[in-house]
Structures are given as structure tokens and as C-alpha cells.
Protein backbone atom coordinates (compact mmCIF):
# COMPACT_ATOMS: atom_id res chain seq x y z
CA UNK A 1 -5.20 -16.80 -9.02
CA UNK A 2 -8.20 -16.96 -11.23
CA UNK A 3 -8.55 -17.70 -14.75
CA UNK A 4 -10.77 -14.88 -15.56
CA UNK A 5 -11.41 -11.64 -13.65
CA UNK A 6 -13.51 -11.68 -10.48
CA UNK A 7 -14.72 -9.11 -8.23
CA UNK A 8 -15.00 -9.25 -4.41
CA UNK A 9 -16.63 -6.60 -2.63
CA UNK A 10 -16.48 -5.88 1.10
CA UNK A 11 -16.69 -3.58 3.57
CA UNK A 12 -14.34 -2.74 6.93
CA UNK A 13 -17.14 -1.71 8.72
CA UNK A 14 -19.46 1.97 8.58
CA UNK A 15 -18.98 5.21 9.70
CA UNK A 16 -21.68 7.66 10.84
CA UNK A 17 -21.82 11.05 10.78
CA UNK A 18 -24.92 13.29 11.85
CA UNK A 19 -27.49 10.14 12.45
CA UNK A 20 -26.55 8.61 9.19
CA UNK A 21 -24.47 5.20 9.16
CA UNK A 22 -22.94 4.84 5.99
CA UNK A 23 -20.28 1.42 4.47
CA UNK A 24 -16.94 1.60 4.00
CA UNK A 25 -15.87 -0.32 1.07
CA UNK A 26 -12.78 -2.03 -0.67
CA UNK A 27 -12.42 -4.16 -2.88
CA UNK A 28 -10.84 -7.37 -4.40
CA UNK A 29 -10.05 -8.17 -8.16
CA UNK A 30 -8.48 -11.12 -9.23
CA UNK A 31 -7.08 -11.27 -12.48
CA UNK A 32 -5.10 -13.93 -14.13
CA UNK A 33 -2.17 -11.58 -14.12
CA UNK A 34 -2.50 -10.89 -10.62
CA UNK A 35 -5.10 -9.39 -7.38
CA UNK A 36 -5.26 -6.44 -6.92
CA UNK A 37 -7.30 -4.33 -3.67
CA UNK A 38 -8.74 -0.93 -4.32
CA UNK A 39 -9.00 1.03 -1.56
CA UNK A 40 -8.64 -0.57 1.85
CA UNK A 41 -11.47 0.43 3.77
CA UNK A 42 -10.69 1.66 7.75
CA UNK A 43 -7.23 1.80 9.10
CA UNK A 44 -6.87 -1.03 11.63
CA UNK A 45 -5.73 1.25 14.05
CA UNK A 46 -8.85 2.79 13.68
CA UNK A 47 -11.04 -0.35 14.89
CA UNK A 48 -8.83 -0.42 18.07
CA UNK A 49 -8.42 3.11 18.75
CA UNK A 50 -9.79 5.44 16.59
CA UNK A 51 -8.99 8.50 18.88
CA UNK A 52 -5.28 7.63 19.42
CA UNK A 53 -5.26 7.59 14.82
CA UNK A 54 -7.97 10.09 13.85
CA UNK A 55 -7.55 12.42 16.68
CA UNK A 56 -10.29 14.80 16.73
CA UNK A 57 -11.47 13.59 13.52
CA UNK A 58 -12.90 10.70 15.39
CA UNK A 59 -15.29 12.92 17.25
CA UNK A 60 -16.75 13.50 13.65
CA UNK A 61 -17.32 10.49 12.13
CA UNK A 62 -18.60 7.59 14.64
CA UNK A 63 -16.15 4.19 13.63
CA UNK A 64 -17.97 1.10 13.80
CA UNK A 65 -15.31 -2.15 13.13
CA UNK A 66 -13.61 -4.57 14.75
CA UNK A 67 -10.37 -5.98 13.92
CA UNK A 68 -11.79 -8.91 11.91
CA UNK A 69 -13.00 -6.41 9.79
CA UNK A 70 -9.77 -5.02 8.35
CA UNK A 71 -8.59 -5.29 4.79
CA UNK A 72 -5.73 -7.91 5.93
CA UNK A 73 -8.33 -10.18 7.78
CA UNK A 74 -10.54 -10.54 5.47
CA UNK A 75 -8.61 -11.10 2.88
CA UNK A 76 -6.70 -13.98 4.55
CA UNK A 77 -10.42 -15.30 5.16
CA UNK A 78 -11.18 -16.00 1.38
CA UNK A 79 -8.05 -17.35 1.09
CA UNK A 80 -5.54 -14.47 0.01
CA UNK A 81 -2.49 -14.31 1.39
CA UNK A 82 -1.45 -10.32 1.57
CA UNK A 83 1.53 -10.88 0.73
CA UNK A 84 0.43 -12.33 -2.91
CA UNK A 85 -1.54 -9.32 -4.01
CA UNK A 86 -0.03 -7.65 -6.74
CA UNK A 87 -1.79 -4.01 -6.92
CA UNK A 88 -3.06 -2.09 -4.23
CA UNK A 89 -4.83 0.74 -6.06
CA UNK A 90 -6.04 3.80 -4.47
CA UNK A 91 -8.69 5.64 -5.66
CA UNK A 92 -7.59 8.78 -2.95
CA UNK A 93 -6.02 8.71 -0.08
CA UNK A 94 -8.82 9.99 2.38
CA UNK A 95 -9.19 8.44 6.27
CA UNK A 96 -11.40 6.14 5.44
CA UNK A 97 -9.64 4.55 2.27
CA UNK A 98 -6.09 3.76 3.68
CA UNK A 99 -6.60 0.16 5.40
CA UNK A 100 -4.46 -1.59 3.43
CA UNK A 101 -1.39 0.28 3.04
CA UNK A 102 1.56 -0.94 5.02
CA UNK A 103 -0.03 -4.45 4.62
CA UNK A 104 0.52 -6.03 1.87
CA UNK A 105 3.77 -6.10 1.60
CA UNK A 106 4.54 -6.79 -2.47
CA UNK A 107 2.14 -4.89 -3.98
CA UNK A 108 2.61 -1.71 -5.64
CA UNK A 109 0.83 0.76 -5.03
CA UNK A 110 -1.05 3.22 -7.57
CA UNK A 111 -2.46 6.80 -6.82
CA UNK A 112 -2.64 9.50 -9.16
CA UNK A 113 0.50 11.73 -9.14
CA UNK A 114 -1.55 14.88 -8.03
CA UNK A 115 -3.33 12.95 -5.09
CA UNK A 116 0.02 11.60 -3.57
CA UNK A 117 1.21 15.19 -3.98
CA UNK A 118 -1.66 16.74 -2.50
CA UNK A 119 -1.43 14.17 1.01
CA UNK A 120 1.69 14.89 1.37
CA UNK A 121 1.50 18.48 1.35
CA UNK A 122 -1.60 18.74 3.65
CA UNK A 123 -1.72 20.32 7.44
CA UNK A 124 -4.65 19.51 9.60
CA UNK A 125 -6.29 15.64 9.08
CA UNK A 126 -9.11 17.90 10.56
CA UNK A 127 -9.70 19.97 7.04
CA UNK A 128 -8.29 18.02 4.24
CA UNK A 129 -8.81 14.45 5.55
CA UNK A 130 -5.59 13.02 5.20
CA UNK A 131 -3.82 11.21 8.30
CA UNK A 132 0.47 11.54 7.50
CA UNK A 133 0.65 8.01 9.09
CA UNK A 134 -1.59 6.41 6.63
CA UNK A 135 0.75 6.79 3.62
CA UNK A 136 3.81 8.44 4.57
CA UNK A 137 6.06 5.25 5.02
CA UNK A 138 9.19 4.22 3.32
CA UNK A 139 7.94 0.60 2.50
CA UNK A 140 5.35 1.50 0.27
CA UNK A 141 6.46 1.40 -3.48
CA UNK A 142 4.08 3.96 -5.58
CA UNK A 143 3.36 3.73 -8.92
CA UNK A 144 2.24 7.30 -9.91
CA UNK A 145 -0.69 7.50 -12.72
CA UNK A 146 -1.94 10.61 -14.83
CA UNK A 147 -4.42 10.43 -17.13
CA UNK A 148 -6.48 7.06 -17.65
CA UNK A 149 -4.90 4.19 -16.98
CA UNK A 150 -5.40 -0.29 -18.23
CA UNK A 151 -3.93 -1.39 -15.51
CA UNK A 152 -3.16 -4.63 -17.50
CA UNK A 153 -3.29 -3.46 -21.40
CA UNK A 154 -6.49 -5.80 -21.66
CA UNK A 155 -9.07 -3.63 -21.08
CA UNK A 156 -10.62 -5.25 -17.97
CA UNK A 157 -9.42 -2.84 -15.40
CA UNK A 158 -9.47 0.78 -16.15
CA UNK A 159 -8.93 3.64 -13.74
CA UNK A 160 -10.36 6.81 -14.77
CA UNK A 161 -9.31 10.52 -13.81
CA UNK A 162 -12.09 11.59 -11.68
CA UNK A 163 -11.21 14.83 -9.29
CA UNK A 164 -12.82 17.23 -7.84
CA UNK A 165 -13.44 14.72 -4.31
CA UNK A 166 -9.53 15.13 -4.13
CA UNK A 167 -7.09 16.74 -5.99
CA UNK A 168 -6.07 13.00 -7.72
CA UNK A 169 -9.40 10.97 -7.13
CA UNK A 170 -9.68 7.78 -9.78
CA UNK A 171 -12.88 5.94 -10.20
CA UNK A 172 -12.89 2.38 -11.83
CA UNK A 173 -14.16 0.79 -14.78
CA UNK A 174 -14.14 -3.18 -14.79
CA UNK A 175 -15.09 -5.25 -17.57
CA UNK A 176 -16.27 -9.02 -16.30
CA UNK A 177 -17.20 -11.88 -18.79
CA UNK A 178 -20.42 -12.93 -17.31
CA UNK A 179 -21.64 -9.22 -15.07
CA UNK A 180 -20.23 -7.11 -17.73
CA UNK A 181 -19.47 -3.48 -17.12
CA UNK A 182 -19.13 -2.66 -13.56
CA UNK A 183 -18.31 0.93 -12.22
CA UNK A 184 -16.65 1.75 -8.92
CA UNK A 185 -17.52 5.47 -8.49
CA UNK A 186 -15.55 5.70 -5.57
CA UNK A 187 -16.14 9.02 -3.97
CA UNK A 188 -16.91 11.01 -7.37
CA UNK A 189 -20.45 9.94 -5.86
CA UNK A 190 -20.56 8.56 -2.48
CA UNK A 191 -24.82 7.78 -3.00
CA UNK A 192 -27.43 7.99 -5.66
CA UNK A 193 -28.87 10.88 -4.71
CA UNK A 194 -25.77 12.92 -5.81
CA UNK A 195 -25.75 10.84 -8.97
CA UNK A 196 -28.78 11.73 -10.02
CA UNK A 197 -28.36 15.60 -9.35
CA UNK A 198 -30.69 15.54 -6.02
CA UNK A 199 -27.30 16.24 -4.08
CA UNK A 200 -24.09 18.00 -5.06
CA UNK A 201 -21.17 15.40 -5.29
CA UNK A 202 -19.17 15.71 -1.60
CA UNK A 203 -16.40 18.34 -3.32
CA UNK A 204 -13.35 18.24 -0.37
CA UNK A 205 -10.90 19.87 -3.10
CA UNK A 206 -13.52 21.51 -6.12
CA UNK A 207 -16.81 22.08 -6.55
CA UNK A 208 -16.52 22.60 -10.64
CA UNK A 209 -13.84 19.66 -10.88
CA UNK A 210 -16.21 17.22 -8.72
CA UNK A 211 -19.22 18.41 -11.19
CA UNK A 212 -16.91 17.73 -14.30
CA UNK A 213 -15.89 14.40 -12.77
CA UNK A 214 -19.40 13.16 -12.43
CA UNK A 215 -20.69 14.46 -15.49
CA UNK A 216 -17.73 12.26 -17.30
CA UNK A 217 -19.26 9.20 -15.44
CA UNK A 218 -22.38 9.58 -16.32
CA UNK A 219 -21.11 9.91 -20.31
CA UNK A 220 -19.63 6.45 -19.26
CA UNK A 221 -22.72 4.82 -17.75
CA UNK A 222 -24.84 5.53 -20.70
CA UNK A 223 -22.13 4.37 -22.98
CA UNK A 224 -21.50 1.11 -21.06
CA UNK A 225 -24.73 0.40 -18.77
CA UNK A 226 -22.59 -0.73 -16.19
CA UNK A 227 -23.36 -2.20 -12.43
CA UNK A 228 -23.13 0.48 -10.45
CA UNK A 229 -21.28 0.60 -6.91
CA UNK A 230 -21.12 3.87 -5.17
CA UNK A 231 -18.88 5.36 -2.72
CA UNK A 232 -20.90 5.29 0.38
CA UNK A 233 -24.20 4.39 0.05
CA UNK A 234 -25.86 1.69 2.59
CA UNK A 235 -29.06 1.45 -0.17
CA UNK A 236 -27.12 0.71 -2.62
CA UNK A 237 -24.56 -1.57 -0.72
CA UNK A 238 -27.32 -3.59 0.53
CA UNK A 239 -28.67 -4.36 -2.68
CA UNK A 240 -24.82 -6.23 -3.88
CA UNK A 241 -23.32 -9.44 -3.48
CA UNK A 242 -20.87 -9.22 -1.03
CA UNK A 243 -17.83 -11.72 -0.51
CA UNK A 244 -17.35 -14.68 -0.39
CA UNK A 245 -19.55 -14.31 -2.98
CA UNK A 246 -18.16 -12.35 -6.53
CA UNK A 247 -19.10 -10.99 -9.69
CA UNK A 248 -17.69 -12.39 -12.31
């Protein structure tokens, strides 16, 4: 466990759609109370059949992993045991942000109330991007947030209301000692071309919430001139240290 926070960043491989190949991130905090992993990336069902998971889905979006590459692996390759991590925080519960669910077996997990509620109430994968399988499974213990959350009532790891993406989307905003503010947009803005207006944010559940959501980060980034990681962006991603290496 460390003694101050630190922040790991990887990836569980890309995903392409239409000629453009984009990351699919999660991350790793540790903080002397405890890790934590946002998101999980990819499924790991996905990187060995992503047909059999994502059903017609997968004839959308092009999966690009291996099994190495799953949220589990890697974090047993820096040296965390899944088992250890206290938090699993979700910032929605879209295909591509599910990996780590089911595996690590002591955290609890936190989703906003109306995102869990949302999930579970959708149909077709196909139109609202939720796979049942993913997070519909009795060993998973939730903890359900509204409003903002301080994950550890120290200020280090807040997770901001952010919908509009998804009915309960969160973004992130860390503070580290040496880095200093650090934002995980999540997908409130998957690229930089929807945060600076040249695109409208990717709106799955509302246009005007996803617009609202944005505009609140933005607020945020000029108030706290934070290290920025996006949703989905390969530029952007590229430009990051990436683990084993941290931010700290």
C-alpha cells in the first residue's frame, strides 16, 4: 500500500470503430487507506471471444486485446493482488468499462444509484450499451453514490456527477502531492476535440445533460488546472505515463 496517493494508468487494449482505433483505459489508485480501480477496461471474455459476449455489438466496434491485457493481469503484474483492492469504482457501466467486475473479489463496488438503475433496466446491449452479464451478479457488493462523493473524506479522490454519457456517469477528480490536480473525464469527453467544442460530447442517454456535464468540467479545469486524461483519445493517451510508471 503506498504512503501517499499514486496513480497508475493503463489500458486493456483499443477498440475501433469506422477506421478509427481508439484506448481503452482503467485505472489504478493507491492510497494509504486502500487501491482502488476505476473502470476496468475490456471484459476478458471479450479478448477471447468477443462475439460469444458482445454479440452483434462486436460487429461494431473491432476488439483488439489479449488476455494479458485484462484488468486482473495486469494488475497482478505490478504487484497487486485482486483480491487486496479495496474500491472498484465505476464511472458507468458501458461494454467497454466492465473488466474488472467479478474479479476482485473484496472490493466494493461504487456506481451512481441512477446508472446501476438504468443497466439494469436496459433491453438490447445493441442500443443502450450495457451487456446483463457484465454487472448483474450476486457477488458484487455496490455501494450506491448520488451527488459528489470523497471517497476517503481527505480530499484526494473525488467523484463528480457527470451525466448525460449515461444516465449515472461520474468523472474523477484526484489530488496528488507532487502532479497535482489530475482529471479523469471518463466519457463526459472521450477526446479533445469534444472538449474544446469542435465535437458534441458522445450523448448515449442526453444531449442537454452531456452539455451540462462538460460545461461543469470545464468550470473545474479552470479552477484547478488539472492533468487532463480523457475518455478515449489515442493523442492524448500517447502523450501519458503509462504503468509501471505513476503519477504521483
Amino acid at each position: 500500500m503506498a504512503s501517499s496517493v499514486e496513480l497508475y494508468l493503463f489500458d486493456s487494449g483499443t477498440l475501433a470503430l469506422g477506421g478509427v482505433e481508439v484506448p481503452v483505459p482503467f485505472f489504478l489508485v493507491r492510497h494509504p487507506q486502500g487501491d482502488l480501480v476505476v473502470d476496468g477496461g475490456n471484459p476478458l471474455a471479450v479478448a477471447r471471444d468477443p462475439h460469444a459476449h458482445w454479440g452483434a455489438l462486436a460487429d461494431r466496434f473491432e476488439v483488439h486485446m489479449s488476455e494479458r491485457q485484462h484488468c486482473a493481469a495486469q494488475l497482478r503484474g505490478l504487484g497487486v493482488a485482486p483480491e487486496s483492492v479495496r474500491y472498484l469504482v465505476q464511472t458507468h457501466l458501458h461494454i467497454d468499462h466492465t473488466g474488472a467486475l467479478g474479479h476482485l473479489l473484496n472490493a466494493t463496488c461504487v456506481v451512481h444509484a441512477r446508472e446501476l438503475q438504468a443497466a439494469l433496466a436496459a433491453d438490447s446491449p445493441t442500443a443502450s450499451g450495457y451487456v446483463r452479464e457484465d454487472f448483474d451478479r450476486p457477488e458484487i457488493r455496490w455501494q450506491l453514490a448520488e451527488g459528489e462523493l470523497d471517497l476517503f473524506g481527505d480530499g484526494t479522490i473525488r467523484l463528480i456527477e457527470t451525466p448525460g454519457h449515461s444516465a449515472g456517469h461520474m468523472s474523477l477528480l484526484l489530488q496528488l502531492e507532487m502532479t497535482g490536480t489530475v482529471l479523469l473525464t471518463a466519457d463526459a469527453s472521450d477526446n479533445r476535440a469534444q472538449w474544446e467544442g469542435r465535437e458534441h460530447p458522445r450523448a448515449l442517454f442526453s444531449r442537454d445533460e452531456a452539455t451540462r456535464s462538460l460545461e461543469l468540467l470545464r468550470d473545474l479545469a479552470q479552477q484547478t488546472d488539472p492533468l487532463i486524461v480523457f475518455g478515449h483519445d489515442p493523442d492524448n493517451w500517447a502523450q501519458l505515463k503509462h504503468a509501471p510508471q505513476s503519477y504521483s
